[in-house]
N, C-alpha and C. Protein backbone atom coordinates (compact mmCIF):
# COMPACT_ATOMS: atom_id res chain seq x y z
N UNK A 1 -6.45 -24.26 15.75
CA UNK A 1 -5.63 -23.35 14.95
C UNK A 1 -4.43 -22.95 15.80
N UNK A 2 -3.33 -23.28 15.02
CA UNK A 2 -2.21 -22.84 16.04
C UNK A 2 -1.91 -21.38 16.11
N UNK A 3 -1.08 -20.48 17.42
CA UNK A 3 -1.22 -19.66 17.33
C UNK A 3 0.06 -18.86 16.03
N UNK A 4 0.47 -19.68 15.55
CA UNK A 4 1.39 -18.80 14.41
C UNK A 4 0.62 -18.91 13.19
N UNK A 5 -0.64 -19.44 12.86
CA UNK A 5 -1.16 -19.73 11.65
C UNK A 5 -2.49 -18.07 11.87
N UNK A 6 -2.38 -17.96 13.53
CA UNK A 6 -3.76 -17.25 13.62
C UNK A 6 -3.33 -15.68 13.20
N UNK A 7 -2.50 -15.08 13.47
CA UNK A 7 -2.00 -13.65 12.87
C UNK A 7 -2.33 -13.43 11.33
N UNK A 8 -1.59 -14.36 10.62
CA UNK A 8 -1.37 -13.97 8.84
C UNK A 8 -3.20 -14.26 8.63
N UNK A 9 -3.74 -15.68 9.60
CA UNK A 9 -4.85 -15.90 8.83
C UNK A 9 -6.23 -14.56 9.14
N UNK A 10 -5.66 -14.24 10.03
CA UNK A 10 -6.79 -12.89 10.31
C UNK A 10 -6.53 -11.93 9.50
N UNK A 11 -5.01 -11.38 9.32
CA UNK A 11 -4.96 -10.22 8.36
C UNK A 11 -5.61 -10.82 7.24
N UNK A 12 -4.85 -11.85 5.97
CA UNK A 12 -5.82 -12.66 5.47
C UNK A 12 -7.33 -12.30 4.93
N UNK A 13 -8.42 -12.94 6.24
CA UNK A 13 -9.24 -12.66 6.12
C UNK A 13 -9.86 -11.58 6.05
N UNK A 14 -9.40 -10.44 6.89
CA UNK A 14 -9.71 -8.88 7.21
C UNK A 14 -8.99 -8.43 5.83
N UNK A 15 -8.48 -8.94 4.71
CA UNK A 15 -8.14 -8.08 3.20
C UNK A 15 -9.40 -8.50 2.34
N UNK A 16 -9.22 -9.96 2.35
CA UNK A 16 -10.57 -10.62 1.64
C UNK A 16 -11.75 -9.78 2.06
N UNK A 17 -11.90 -9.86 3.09
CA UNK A 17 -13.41 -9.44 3.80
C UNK A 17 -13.44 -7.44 3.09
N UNK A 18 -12.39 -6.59 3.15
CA UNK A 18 -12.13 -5.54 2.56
C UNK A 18 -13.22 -5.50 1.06
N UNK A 19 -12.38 -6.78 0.23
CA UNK A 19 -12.35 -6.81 -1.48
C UNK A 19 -13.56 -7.25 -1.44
N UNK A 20 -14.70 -8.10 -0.59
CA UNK A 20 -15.68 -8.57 -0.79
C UNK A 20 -17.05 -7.45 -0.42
N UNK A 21 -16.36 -6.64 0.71
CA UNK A 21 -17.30 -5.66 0.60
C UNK A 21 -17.42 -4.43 -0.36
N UNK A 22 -16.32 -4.25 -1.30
CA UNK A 22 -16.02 -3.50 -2.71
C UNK A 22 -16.53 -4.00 -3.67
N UNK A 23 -17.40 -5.38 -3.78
CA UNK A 23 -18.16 -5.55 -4.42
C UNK A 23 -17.32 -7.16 -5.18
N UNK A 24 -15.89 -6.78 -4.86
CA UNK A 24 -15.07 -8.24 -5.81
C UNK A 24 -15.82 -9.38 -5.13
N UNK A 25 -15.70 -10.59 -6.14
CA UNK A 25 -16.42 -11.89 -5.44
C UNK A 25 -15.05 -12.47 -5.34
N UNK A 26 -14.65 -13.27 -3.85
CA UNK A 26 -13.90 -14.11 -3.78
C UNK A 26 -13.60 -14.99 -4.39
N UNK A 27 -12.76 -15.21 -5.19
CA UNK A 27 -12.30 -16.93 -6.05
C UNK A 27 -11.15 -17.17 -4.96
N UNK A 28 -10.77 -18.57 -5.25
CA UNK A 28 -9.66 -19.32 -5.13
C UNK A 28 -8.22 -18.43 -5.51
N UNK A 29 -8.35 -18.16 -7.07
CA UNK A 29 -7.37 -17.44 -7.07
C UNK A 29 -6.77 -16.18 -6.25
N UNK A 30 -7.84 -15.66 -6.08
CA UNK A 30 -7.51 -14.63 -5.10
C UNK A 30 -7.29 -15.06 -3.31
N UNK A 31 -7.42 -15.69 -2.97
CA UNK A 31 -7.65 -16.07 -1.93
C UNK A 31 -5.89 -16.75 -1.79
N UNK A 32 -5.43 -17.36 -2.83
CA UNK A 32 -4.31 -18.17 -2.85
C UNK A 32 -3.64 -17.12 -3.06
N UNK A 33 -3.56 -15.96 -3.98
CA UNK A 33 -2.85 -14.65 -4.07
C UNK A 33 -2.62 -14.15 -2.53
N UNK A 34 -3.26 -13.77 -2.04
CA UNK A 34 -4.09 -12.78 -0.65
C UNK A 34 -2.30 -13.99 0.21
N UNK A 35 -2.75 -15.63 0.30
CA UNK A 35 -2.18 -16.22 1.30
C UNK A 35 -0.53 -16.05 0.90
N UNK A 36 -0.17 -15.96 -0.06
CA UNK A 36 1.12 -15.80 -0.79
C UNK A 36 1.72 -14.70 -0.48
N UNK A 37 0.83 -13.19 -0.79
CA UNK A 37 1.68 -11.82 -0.08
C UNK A 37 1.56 -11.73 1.11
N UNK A 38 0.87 -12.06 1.81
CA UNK A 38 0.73 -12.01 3.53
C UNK A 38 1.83 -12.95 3.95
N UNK A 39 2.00 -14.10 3.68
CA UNK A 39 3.29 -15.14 3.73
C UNK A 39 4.52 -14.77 3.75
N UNK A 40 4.80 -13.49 2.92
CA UNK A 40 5.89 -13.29 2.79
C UNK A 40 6.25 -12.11 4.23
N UNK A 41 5.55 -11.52 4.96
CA UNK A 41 5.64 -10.86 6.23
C UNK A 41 5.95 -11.93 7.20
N UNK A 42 5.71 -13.45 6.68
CA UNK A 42 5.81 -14.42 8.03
C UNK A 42 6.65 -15.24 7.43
N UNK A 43 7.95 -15.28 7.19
CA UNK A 43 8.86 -16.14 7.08
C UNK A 43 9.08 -17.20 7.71
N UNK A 44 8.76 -17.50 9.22
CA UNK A 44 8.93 -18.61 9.84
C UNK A 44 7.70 -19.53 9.47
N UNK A 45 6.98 -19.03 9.28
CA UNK A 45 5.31 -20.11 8.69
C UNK A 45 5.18 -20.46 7.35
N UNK A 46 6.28 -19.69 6.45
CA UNK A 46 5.67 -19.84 4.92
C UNK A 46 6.24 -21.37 4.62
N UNK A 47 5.59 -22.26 4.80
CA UNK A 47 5.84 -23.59 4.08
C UNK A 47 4.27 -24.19 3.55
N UNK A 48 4.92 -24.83 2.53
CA UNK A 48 3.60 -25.68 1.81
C UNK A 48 2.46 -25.92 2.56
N UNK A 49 2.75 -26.36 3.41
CA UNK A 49 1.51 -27.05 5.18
C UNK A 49 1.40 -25.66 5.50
N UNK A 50 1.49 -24.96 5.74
CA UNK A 50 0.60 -23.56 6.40
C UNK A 50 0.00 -23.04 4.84
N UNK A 51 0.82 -22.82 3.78
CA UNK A 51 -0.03 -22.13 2.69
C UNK A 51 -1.47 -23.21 2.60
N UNK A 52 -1.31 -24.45 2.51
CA UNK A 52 -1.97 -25.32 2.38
C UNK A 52 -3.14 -25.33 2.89
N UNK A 53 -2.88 -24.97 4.57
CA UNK A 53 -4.02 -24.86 5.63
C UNK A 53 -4.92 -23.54 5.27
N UNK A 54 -3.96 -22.71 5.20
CA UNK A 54 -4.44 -21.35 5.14
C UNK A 54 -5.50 -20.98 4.21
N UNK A 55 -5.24 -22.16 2.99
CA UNK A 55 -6.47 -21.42 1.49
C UNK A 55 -6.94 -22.18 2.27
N UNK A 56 -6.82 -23.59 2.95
CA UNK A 56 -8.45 -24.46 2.62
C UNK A 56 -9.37 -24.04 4.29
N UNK A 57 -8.27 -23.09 4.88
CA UNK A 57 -9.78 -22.18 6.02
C UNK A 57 -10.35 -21.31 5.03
N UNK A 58 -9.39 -20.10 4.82
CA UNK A 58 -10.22 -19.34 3.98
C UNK A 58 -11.03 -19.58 3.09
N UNK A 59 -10.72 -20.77 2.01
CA UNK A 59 -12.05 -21.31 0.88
C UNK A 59 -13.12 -21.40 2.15
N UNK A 60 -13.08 -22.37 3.23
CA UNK A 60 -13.87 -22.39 3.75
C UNK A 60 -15.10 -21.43 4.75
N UNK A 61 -14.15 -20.39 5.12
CA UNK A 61 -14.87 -19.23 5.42
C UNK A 61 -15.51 -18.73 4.35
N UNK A 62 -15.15 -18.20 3.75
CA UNK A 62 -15.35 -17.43 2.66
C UNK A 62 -16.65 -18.22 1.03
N UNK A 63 -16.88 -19.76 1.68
CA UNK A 63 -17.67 -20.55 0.97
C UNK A 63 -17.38 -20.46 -0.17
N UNK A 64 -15.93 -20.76 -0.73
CA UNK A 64 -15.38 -20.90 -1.95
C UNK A 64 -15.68 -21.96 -2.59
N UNK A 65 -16.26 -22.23 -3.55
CA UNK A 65 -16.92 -23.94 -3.79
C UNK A 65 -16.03 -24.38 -5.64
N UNK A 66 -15.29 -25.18 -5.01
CA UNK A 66 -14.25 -25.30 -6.37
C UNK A 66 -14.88 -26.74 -6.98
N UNK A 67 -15.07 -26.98 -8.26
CA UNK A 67 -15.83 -28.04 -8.83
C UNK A 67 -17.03 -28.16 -9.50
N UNK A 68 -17.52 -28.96 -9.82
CA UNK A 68 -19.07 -29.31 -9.97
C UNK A 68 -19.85 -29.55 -8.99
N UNK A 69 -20.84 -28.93 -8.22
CA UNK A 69 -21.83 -29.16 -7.36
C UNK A 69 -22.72 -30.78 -7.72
């Protein structure tokens, strides 16, 4: 993880992790929301390839499972 991806992706996670202990269940959508307003505090990182990276850690932390099992 590079270190300009690791700032936004901790706040990030530390909002998610907030909404999940309030009882919200994490989706995708939210998670892609969450990476979009935090993005905009990091202007030098906001490109497609960091938004990109960013949902598919968080889906992955967060065991976001998009599809048919």
């Amino acid at each position: 993880m590079t270190p300009s991806i690791s700032a936004p992706l901790s706040l990030i996670q530390t909002l998610l992790a907030a909404q999940r202990a309030k009882g919200q269940q994490i989706t995708p959508e939210l998670i892609k929301d969450g990476v979009d307003r935090v993005l905009l505090a990091f202007p030098d990182i906001a490109d497609e390839e960091s938004r990109a990276l960013l949902v598919r850690e968080l889906e992955a932390r967060f065991s976001v499972w998009i599809g048919e099992a």
